[in-house]
N, C-alpha and C. Protein backbone atom coordinates (compact mmCIF):
# COMPACT_ATOMS: atom_id res chain seq x y z
N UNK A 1 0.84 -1.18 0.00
CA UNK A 1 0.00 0.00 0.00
C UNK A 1 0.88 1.24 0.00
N UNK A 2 0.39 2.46 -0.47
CA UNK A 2 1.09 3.50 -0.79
C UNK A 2 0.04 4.36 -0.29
N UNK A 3 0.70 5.70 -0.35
CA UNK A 3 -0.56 6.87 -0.14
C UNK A 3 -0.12 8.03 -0.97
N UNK A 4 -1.38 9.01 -1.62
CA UNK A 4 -0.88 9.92 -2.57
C UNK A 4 -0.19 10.61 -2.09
N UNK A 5 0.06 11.76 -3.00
CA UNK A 5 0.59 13.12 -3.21
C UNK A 5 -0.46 13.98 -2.16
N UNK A 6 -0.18 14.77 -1.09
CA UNK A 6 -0.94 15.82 -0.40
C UNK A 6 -1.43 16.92 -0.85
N UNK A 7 -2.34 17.33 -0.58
CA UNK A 7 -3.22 18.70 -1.59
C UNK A 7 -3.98 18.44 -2.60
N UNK A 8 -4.13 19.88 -2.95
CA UNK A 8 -5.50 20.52 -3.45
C UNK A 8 -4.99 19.27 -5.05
N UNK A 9 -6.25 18.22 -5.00
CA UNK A 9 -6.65 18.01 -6.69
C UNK A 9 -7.38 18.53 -7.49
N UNK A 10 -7.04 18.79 -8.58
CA UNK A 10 -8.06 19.64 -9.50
C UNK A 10 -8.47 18.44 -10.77
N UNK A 11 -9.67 18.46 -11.17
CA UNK A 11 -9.72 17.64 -12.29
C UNK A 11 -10.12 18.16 -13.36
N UNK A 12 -10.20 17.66 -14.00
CA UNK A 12 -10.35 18.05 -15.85
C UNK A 12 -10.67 17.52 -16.94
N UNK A 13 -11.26 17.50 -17.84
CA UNK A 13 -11.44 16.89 -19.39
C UNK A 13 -10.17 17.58 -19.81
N UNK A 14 -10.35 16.73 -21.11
CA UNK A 14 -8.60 16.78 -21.73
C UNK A 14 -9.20 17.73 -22.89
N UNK A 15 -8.17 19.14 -23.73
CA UNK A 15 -8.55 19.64 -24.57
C UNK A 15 -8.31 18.63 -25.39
N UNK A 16 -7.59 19.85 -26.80
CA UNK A 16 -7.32 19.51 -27.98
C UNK A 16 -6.29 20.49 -28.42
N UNK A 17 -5.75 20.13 -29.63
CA UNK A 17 -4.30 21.50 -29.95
C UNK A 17 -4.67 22.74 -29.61
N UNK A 18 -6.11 23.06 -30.16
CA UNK A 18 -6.73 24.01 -30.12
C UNK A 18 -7.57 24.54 -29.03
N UNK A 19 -7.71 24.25 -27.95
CA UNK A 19 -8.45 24.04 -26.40
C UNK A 19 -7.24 23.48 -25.24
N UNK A 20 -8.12 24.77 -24.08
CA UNK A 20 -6.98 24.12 -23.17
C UNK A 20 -8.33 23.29 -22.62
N UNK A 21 -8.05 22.15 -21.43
CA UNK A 21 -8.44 21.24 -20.95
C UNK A 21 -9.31 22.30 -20.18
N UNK A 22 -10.44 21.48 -19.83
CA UNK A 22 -12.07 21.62 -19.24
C UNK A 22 -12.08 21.77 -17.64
N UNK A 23 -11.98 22.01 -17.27
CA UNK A 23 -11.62 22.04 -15.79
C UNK A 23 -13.36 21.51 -15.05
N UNK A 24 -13.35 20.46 -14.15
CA UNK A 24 -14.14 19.70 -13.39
C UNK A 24 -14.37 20.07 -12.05
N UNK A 25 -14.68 21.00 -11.72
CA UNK A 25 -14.54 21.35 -9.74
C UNK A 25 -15.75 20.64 -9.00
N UNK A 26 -16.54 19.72 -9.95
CA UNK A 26 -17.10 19.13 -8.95
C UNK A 26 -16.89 17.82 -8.63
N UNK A 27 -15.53 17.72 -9.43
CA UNK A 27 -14.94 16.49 -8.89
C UNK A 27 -13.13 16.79 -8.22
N UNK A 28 -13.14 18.02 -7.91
CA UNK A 28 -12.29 18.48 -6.86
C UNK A 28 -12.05 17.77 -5.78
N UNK A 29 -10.71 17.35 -5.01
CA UNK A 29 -10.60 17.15 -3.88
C UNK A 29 -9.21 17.36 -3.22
N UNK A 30 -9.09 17.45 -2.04
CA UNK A 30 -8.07 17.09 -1.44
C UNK A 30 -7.16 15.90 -0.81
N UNK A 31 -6.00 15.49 -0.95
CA UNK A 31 -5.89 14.42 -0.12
C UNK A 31 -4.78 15.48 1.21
N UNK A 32 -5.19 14.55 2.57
CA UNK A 32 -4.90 15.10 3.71
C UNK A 32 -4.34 13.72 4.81
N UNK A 33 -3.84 13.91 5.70
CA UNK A 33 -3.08 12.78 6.20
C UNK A 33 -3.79 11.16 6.28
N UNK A 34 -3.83 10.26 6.76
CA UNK A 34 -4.37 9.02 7.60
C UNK A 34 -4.88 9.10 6.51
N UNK A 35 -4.34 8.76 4.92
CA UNK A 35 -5.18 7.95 3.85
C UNK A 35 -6.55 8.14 3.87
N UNK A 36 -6.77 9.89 3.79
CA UNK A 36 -8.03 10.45 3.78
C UNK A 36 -8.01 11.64 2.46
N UNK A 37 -9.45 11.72 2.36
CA UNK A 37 -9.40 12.92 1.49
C UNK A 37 -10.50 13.79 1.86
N UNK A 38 -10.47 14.98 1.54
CA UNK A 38 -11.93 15.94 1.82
C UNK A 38 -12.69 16.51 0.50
N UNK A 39 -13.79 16.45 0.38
CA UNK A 39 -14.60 17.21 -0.64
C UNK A 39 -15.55 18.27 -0.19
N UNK A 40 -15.01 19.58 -0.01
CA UNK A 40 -15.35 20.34 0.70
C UNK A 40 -15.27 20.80 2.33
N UNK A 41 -16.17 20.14 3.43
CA UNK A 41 -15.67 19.83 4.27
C UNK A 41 -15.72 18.77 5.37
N UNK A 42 -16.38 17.55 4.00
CA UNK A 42 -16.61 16.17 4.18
C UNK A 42 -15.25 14.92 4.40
N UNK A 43 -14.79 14.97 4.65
CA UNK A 43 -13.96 13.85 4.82
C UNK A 43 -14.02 12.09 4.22
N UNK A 44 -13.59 11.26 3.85
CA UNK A 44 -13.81 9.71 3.18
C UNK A 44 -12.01 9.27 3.46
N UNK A 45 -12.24 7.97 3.03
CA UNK A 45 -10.73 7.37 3.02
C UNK A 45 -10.47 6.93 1.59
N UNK A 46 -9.34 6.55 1.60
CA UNK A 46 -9.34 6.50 0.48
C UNK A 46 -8.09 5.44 0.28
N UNK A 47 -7.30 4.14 -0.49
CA UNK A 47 -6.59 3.56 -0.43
C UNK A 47 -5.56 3.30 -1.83
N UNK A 48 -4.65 3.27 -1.83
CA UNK A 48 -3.60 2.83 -3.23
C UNK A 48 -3.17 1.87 -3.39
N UNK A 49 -3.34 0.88 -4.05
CA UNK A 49 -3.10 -0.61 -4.13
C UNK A 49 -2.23 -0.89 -5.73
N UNK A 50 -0.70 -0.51 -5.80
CA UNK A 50 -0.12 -0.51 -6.80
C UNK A 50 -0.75 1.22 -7.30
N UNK A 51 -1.03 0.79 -8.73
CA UNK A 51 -1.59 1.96 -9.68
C UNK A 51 -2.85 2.09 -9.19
N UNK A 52 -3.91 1.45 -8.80
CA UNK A 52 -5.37 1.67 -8.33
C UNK A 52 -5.52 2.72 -7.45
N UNK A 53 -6.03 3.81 -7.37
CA UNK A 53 -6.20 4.45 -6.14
C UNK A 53 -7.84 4.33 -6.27
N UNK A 54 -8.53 4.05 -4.56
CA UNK A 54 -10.14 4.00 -5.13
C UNK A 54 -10.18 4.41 -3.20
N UNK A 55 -11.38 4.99 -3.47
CA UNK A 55 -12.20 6.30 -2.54
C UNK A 55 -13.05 5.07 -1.69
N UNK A 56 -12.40 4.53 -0.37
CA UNK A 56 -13.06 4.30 -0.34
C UNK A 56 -14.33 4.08 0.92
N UNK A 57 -14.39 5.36 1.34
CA UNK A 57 -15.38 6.22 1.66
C UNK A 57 -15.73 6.99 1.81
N UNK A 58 -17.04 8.09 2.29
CA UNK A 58 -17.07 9.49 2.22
C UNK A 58 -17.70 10.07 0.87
N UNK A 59 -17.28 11.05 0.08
CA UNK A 59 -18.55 11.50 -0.72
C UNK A 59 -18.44 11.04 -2.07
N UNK A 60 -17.00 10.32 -2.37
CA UNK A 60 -16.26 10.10 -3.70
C UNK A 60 -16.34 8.67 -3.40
N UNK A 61 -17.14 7.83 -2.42
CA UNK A 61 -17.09 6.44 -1.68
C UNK A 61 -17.13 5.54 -3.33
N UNK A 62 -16.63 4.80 -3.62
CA UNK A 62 -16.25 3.42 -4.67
C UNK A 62 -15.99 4.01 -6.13
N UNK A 63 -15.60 5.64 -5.99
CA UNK A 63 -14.81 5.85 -7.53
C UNK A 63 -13.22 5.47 -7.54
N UNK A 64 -12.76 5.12 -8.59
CA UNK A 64 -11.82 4.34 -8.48
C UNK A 64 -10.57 5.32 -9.75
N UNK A 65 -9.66 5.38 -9.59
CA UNK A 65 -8.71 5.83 -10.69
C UNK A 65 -7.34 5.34 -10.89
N UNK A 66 -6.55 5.27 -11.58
CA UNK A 66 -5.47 4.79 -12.15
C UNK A 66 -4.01 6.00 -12.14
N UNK A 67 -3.26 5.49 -11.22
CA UNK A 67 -2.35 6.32 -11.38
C UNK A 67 -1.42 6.74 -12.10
N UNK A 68 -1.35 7.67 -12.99
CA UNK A 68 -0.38 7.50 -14.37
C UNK A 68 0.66 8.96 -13.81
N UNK A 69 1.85 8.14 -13.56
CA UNK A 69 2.58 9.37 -13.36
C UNK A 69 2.29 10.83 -12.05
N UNK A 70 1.93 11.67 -12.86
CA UNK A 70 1.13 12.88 -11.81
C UNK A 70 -0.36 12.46 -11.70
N UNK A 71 -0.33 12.48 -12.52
CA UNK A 71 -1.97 12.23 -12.64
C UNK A 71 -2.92 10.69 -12.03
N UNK A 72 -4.36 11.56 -11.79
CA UNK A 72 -4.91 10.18 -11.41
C UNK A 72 -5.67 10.03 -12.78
N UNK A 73 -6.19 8.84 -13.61
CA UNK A 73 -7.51 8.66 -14.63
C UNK A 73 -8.11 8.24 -13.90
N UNK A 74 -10.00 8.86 -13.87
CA UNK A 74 -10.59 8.02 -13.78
C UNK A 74 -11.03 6.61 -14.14
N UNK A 75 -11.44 5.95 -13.43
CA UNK A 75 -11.95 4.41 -14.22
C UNK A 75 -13.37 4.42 -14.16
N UNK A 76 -13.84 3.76 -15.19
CA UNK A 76 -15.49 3.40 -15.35
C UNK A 76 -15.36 1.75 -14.17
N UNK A 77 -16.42 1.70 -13.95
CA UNK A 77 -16.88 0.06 -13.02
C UNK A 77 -16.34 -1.09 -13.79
N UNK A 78 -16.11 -0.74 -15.50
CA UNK A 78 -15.75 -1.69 -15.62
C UNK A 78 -13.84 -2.12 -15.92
N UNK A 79 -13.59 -0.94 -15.25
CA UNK A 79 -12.04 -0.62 -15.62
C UNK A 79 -11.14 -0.28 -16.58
N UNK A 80 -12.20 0.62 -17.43
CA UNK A 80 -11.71 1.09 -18.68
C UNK A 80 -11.19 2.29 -17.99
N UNK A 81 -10.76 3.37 -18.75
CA UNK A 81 -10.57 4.96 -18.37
C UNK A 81 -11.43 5.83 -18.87
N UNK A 82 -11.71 6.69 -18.19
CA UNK A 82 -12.26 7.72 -18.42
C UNK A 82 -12.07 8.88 -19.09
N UNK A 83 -12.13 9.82 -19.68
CA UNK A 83 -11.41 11.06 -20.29
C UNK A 83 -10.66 11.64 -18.36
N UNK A 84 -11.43 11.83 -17.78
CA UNK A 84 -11.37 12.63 -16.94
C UNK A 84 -10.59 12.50 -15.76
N UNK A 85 -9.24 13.56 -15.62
CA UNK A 85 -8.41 13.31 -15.21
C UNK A 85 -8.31 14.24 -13.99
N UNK A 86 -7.08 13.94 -13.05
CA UNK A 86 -7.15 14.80 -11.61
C UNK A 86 -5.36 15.23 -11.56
N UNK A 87 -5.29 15.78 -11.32
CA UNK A 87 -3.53 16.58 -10.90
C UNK A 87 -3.39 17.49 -9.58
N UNK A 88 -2.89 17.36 -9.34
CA UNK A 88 -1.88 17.77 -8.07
C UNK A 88 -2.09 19.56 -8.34
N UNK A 89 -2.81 19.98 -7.54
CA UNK A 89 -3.16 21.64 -7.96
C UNK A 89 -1.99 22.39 -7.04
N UNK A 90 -1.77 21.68 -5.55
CA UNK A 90 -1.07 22.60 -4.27
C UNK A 90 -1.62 22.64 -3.36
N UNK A 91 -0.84 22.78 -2.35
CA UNK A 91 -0.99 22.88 -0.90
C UNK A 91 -2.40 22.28 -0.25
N UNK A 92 -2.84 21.55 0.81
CA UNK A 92 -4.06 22.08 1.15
C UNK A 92 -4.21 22.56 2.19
N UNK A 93 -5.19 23.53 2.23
CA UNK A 93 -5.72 24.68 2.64
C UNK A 93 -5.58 24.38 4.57
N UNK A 94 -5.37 25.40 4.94
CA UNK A 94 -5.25 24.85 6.83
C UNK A 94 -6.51 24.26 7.16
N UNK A 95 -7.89 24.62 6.85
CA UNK A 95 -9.19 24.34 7.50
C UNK A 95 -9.44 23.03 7.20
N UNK A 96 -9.04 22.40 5.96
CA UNK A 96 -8.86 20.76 6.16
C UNK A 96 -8.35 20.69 6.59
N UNK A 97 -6.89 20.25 6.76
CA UNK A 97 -6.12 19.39 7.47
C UNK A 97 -6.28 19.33 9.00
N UNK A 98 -6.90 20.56 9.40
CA UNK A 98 -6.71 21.35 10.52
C UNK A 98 -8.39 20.74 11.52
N UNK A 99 -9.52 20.77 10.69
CA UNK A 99 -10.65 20.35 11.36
C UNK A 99 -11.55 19.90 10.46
N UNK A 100 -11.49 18.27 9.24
CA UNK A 100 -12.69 18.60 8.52
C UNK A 100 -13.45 17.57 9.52
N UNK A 101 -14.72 17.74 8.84
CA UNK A 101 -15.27 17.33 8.82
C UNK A 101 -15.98 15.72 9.00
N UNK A 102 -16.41 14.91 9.95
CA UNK A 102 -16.68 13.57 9.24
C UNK A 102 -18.12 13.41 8.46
């Protein structure tokens, strides 16, 4: 078992030459210590098993993604990928780490 990268994730659809990428904030999150993450100021756990990282509880509870490098891909249920991707935005914020939420 492993645990991510700390801070603010941002996610996104992927552009094109011509487009920058789509930005997703309602699939925003943070990861924060004890193999947790927050979505807003909800709290879930969340685990890394090799490349798999999957949510698994709290508000993102059984989405699952693939770790490529920086990035997470989402996965569909049936373990394909998704367009829709998550990156490492920075820092997170004191009021998570500090008191979220269960």
């Amino acid at each position: 078992m492993a645990t991510a990268a700390q801070g603010r994730w941002a996610c996104e659809l992927p552009g094109d030459a011509t487009s920058p990428p789509i930005r997703q904030p309602d699939n925003d999150f943070s990861i924060v210590p004890d193999s947790s993450y927050v979505v807003g100021t909800v709290r879930g756990t969340y685990v890394l098993l090799g490349t798999i990282f999957t949510m698994t509880s709290g508000p993102f509870a059984g989405r699952q993604f693939e770790k490529q490098g920086l990035s997470l891909i989402k996965l569909r249920p049936d373990g394909t990928r998704e367009d829709l991707r998550c990156v490492r935005a920075g820092a997170v914020r004191d009021d998570f780490s500090a008191n979220p939420t269960n």
